[in-house]
Protein backbone atom coordinates (compact mmCIF):
# COMPACT_ATOMS: atom_id res chain seq x y z
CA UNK A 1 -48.69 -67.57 9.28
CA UNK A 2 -50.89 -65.11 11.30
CA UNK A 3 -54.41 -65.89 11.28
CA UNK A 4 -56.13 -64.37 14.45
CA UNK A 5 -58.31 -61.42 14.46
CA UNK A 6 -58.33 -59.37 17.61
CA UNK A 7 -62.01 -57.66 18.29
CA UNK A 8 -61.55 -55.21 20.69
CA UNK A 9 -65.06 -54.00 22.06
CA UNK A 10 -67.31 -54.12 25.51
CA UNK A 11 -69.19 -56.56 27.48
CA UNK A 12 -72.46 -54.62 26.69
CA UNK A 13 -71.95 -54.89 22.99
CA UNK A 14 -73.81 -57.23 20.38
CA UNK A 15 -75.33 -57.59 17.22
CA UNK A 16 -72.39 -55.27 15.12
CA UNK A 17 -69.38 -57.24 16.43
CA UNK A 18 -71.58 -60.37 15.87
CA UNK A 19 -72.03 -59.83 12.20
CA UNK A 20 -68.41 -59.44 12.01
CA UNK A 21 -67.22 -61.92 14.06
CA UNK A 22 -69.97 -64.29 11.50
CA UNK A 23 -67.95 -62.58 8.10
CA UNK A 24 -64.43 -63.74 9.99
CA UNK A 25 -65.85 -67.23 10.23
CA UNK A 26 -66.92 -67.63 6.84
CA UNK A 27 -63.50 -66.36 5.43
CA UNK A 28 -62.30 -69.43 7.38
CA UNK A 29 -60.62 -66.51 9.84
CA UNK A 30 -60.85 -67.53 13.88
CA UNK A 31 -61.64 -64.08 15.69
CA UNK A 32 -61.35 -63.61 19.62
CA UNK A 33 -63.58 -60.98 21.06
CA UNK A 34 -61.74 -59.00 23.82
CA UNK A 35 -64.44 -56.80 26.16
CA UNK A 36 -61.60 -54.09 27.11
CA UNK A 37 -64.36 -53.48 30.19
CA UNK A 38 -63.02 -56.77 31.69
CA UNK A 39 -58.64 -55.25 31.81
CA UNK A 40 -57.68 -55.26 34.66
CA UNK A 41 -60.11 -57.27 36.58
CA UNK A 42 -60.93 -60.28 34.53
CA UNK A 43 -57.87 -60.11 32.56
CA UNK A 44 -54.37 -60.29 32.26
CA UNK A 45 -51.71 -58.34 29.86
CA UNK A 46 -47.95 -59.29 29.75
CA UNK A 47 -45.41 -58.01 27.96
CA UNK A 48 -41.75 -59.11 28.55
CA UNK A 49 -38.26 -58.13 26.43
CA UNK A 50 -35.44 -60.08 26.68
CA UNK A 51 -32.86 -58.12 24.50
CA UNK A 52 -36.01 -57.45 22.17
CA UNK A 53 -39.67 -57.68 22.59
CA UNK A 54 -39.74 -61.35 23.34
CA UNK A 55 -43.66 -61.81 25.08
CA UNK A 56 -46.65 -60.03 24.14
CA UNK A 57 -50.07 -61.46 26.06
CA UNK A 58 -53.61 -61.57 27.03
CA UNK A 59 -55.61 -64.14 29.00
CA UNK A 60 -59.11 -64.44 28.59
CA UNK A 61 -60.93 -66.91 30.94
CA UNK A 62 -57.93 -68.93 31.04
CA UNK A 63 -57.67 -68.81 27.35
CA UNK A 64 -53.92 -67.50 26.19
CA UNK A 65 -53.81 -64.87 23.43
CA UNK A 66 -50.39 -64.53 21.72
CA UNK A 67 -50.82 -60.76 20.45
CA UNK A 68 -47.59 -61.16 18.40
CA UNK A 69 -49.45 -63.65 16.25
CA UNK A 70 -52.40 -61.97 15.44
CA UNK A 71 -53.06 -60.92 11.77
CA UNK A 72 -55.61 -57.75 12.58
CA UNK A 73 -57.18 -55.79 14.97
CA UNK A 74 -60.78 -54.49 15.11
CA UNK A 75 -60.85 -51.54 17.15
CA UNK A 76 -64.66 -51.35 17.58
CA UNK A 77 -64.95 -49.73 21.13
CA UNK A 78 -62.62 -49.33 24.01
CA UNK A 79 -64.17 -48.97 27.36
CA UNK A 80 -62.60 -48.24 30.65
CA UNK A 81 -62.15 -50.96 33.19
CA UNK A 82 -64.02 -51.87 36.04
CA UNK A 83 -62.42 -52.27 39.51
CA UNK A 84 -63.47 -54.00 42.57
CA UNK A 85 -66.08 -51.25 44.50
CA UNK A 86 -64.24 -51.59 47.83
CA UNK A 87 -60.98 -50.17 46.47
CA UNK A 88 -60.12 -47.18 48.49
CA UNK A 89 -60.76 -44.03 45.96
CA UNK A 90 -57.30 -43.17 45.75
CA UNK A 91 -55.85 -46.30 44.80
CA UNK A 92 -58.83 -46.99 42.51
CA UNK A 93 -57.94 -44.25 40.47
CA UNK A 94 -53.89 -45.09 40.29
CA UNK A 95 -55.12 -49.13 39.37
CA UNK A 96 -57.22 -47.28 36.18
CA UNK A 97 -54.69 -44.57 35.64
CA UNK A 98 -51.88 -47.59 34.93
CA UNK A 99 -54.17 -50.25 33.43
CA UNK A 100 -55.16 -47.43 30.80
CA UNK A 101 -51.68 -46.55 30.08
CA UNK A 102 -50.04 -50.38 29.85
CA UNK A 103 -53.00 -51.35 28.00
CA UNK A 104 -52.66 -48.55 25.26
CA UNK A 105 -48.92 -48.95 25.51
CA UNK A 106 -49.42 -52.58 24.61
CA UNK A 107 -51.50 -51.88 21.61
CA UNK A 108 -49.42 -49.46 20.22
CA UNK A 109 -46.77 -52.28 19.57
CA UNK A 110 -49.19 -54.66 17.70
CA UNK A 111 -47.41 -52.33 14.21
CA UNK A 112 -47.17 -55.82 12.58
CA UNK A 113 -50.57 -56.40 11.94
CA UNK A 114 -53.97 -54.95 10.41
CA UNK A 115 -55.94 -52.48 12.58
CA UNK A 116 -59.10 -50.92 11.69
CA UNK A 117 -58.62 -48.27 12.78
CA UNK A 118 -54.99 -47.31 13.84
CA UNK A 119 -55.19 -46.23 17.48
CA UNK A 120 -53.24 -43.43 17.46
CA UNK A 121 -55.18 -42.84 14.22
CA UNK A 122 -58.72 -43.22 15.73
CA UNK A 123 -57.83 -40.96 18.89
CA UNK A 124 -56.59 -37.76 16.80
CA UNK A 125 -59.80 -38.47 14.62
CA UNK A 126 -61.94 -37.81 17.76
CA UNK A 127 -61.15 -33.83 17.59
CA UNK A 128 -64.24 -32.23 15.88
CA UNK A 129 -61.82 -29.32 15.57
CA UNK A 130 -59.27 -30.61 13.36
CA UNK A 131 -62.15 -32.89 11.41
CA UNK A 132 -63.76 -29.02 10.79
CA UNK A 133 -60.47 -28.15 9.83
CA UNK A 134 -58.87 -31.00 7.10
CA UNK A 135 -63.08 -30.80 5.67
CA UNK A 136 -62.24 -27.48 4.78
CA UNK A 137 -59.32 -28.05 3.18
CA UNK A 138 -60.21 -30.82 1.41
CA UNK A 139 -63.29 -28.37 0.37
CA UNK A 140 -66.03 -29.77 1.70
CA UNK A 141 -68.96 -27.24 2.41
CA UNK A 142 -69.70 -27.40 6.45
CA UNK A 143 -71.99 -25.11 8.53
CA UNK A 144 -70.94 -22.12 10.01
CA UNK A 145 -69.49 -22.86 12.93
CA UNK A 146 -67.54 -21.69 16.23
CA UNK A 147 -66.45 -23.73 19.33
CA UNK A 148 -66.02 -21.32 22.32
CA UNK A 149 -66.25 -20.71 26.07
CA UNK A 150 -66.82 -16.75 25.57
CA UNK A 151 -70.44 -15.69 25.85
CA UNK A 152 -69.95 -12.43 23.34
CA UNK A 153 -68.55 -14.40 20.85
CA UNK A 154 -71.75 -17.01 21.18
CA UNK A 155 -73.75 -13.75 20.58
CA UNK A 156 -71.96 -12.50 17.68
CA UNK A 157 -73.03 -16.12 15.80
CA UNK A 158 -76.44 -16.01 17.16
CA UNK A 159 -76.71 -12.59 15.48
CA UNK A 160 -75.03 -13.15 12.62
CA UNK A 161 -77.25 -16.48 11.81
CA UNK A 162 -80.67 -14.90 12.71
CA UNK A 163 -81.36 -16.55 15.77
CA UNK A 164 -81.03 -20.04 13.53
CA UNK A 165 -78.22 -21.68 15.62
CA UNK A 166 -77.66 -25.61 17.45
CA UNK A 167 -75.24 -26.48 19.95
CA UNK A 168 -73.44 -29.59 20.65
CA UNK A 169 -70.34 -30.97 22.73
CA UNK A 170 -66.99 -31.40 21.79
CA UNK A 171 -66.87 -35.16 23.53
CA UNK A 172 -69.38 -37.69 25.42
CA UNK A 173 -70.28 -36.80 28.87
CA UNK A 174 -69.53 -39.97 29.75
CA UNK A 175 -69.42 -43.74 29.12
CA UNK A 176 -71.65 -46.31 30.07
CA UNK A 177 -73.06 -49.59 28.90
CA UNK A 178 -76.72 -49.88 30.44
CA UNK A 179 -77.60 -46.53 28.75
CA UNK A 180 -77.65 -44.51 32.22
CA UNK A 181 -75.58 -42.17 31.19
CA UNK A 182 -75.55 -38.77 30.50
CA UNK A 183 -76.33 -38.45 27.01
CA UNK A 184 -76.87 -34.53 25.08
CA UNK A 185 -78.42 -34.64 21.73
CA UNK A 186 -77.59 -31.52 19.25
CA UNK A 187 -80.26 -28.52 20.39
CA UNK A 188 -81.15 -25.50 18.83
CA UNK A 189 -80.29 -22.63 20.76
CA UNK A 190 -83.74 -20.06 21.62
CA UNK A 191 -83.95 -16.76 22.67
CA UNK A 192 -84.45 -17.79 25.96
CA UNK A 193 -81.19 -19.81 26.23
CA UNK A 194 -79.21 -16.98 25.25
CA UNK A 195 -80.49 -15.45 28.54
CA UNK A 196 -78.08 -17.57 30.33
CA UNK A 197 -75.33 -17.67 27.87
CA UNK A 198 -72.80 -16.77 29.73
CA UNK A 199 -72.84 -19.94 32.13
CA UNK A 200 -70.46 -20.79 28.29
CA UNK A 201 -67.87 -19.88 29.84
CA UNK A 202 -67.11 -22.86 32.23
CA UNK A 203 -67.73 -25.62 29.32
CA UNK A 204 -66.57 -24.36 25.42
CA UNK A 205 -69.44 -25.80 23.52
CA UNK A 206 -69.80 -25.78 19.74
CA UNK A 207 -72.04 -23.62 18.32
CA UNK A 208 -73.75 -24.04 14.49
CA UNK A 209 -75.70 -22.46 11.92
CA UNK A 210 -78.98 -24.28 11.80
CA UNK A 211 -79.32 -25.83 8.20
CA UNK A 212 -82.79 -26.20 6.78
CA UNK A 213 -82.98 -29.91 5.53
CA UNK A 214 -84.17 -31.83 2.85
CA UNK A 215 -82.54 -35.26 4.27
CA UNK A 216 -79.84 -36.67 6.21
CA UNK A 217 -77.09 -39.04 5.35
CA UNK A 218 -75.07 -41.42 7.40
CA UNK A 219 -72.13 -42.64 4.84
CA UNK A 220 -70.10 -45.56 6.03
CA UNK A 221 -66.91 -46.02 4.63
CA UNK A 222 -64.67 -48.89 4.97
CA UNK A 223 -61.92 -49.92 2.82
CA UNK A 224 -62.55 -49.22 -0.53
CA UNK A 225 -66.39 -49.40 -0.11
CA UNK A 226 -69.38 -46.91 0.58
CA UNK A 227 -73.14 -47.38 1.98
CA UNK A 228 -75.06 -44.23 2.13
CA UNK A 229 -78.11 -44.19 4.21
CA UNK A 230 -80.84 -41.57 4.21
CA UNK A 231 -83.55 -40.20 6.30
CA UNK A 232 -85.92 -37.35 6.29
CA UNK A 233 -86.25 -36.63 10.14
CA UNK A 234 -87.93 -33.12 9.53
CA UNK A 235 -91.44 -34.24 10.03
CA UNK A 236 -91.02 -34.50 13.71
CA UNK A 237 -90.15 -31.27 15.55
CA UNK A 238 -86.85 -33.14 17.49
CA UNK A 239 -86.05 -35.19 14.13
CA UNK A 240 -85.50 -32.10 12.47
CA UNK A 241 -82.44 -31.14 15.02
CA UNK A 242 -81.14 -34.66 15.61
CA UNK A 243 -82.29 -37.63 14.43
CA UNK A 244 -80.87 -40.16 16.63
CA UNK A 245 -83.34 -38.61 18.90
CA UNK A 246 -86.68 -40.75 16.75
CA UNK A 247 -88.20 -43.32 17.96
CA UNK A 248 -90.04 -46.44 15.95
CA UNK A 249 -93.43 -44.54 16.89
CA UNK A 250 -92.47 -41.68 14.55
CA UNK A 251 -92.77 -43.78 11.68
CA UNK A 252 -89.65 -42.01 9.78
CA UNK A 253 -87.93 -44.89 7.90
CA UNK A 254 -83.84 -44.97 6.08
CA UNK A 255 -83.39 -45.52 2.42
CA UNK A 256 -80.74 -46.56 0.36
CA UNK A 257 -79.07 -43.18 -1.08
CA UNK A 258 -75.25 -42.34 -2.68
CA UNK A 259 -72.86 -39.71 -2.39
CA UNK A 260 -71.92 -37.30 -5.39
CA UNK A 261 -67.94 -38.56 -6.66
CA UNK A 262 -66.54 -35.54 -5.50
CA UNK A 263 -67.92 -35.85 -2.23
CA UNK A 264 -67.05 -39.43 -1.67
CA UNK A 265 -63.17 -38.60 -3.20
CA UNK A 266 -62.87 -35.77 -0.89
CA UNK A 267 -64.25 -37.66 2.31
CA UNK A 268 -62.11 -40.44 1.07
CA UNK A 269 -59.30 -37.81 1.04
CA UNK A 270 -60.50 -36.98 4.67
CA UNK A 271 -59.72 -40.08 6.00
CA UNK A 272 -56.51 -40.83 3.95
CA UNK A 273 -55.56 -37.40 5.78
CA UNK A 274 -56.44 -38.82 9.28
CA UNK A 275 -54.70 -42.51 8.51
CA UNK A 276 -58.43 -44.24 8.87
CA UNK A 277 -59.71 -47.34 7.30
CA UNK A 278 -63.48 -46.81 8.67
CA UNK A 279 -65.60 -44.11 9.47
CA UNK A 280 -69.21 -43.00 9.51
CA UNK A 281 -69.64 -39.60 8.31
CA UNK A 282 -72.66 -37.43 8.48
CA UNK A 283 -74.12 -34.76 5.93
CA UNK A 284 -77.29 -32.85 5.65
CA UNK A 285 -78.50 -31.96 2.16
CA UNK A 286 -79.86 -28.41 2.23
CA UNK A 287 -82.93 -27.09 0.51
CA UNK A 288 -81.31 -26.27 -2.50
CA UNK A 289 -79.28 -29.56 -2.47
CA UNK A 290 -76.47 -28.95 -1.05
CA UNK A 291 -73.88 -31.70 0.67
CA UNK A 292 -72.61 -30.43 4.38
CA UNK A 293 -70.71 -32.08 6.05
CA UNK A 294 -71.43 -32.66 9.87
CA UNK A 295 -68.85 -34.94 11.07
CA UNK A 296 -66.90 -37.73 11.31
CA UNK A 297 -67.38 -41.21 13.99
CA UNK A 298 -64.21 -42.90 13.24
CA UNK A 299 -66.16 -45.89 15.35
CA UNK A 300 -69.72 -44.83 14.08
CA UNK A 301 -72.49 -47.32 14.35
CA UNK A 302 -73.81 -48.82 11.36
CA UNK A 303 -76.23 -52.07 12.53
CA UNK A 304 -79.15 -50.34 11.65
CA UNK A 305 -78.32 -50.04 7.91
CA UNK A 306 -77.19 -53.61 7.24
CA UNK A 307 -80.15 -54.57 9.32
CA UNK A 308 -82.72 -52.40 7.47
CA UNK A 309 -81.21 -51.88 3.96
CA UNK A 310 -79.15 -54.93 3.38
CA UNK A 311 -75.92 -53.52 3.42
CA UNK A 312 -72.92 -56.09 3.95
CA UNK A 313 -71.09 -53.71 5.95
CA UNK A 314 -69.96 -56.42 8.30
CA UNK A 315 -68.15 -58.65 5.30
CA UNK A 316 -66.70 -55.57 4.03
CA UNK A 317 -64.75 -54.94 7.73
CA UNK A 318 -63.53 -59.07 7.26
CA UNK A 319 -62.14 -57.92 3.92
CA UNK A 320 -60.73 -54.98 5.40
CA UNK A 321 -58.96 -56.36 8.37
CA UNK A 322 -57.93 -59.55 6.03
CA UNK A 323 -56.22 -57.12 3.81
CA UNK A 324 -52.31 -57.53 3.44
CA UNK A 325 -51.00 -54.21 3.95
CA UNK A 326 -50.02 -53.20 7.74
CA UNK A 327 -51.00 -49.54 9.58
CA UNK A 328 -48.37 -47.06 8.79
């Protein structure tokens, strides 16, 4: 019988994979926490066939994980690899280019067990485009929006909205687990921006109508549960654009909210769509109470909202992964 859960995730994570790596120990379930970080340089992946697939492994610290014999697989966050600093560039970036592929390669053939989410899944649910697109399908309401590198067509919006318009990226910058990074909050776009809009053209950004607020949601779905989350961020200038960009000092505090049945059935739709077991979605609710829909994290964060509003998010990703039925 399989009984070992897989947590994939990165050496700078805690607190989240804790509380789920606690739920897996109640349920009488061992876990093993893999920091993906560590592949190549602190771990080892084999994979052998002998007329079939006959050896899949990792080892940890000298610890050896049969991946044929795990049960599930929490894809929380996959990191690149580090590699020694005195690798000549070149070779450096051949090392990473084939660790990345025989890593995902690897993965990809763990088809008997529980992953949340499917990798294949997960990646194609990283396109903001085609998460715009299946939302609109499904019929849920979603700002205005274009995602171009033309500068005209960035005027034509800015026009067309009255000036009211935020930009984002498509994708992170980069990644990084001290918080160094590059990081680019959603902005609102001013007159004086639009000055120098055609520097557009060398990065296609996406572009939004700016949606007057009552509140903000953060829904997290998992399995056949919801926790909704809400926040009114528009009493701070920045809050009112993005509200990851608050601070404790601002005094602006989450409450426990829900989502309308037809907008949980057709986000629920949404992910059935994109073959996901988790996400965390985002919505604003307009001034005349109105549901958009932002986006989609199919690897959203969610500590603050067990921590703060008691959710048991983290027993309802055990259940999840300790459910019977396999990824498609």
């Amino acid at each position: 019988m399989r009984d070992l859960i897989l947590l994939l995730t990165h050496s700078g994570d805690y607190y989240t994979i804790d509380l789920v790596q606690d739920a897996l120990d109640r349920a009488g379930v061992p876990a093993v926490r893999f920091d993906t970080d560590r592949f190549p340089t602190d771990a080892t992946l084999s994979v052998s066939f002998d007329g079939k697939l006959s050896g899949l492994s990792l080892k940890l610290s000298g610890q050896v994980i049969d991946l044929q014999s795990l049960r599930g697989v929490w894809a929380r966050r996959l990191w690149p690899g580090k590699l020694p600093m005195d690798l000549d560039a070149s070779f450096a970036d051949h090392c990473y280019q084939e660790s990345k592929t025989a890593f995902f390669d690897a993965m990809d053939l763990l088809d008997h067990c529980r992953w949340v989410n499917p990798l294949r899944a997960g990646r194609q649910a990283e396109s903001k485009l085609l998460q715009l697109k299946l939302a609109t399908e499904i019929g849920l309401t979603t700002p205005v929006t274009i995602v171009a590198n033309d500068p005209e067509c960035v005027r034509q919006l800015f026009a067309q909205v009255g000036g009211k318009m935020v930009t984002k990226l498509l994708g992170p910058l980069s990644q990084t687990m001290d918080a160094s990074g590059d990081f680019v909050y959603t902005s609102q776009v001013t007159d004086e921006d639009m000055q120098s809009i055609d520097d557009v053209r060398y990065a296609p950004q996406i572009f939004q109508s700016l949606i007057p607020k009552q509140r903000e949601l953060r829904a997290i779905f998992v399995g056949d549960k919801t926790f909704v989350g809400a926040i009114r961020a528009g009493k701070t200038g920045y809050g009112a654009i993005d509200w990851r960009r608050l601070t404790t000092a601002d005094d602006v505090h989450w409450t426990e909210e829900e989502l309308p049945e037809k907008v949980e059935q057709q986000v629920q739709c949404l992910m059935k769509r994109m073959g996901l077991l988790y996400s965390a979605v985002d919505f604003i609710i307009d001034t005349e109470g109105r549901y958009i829909f932002l986006e989609l994290n199919q690897a959203g964060e969610w500590g603050w909202l067990q921590r703060d509003l008691g959710f048991n998010i983290a027993q309802a990703i055990a259940q999840t992964l300790l459910a019977e039925e396999v990824r498609s």
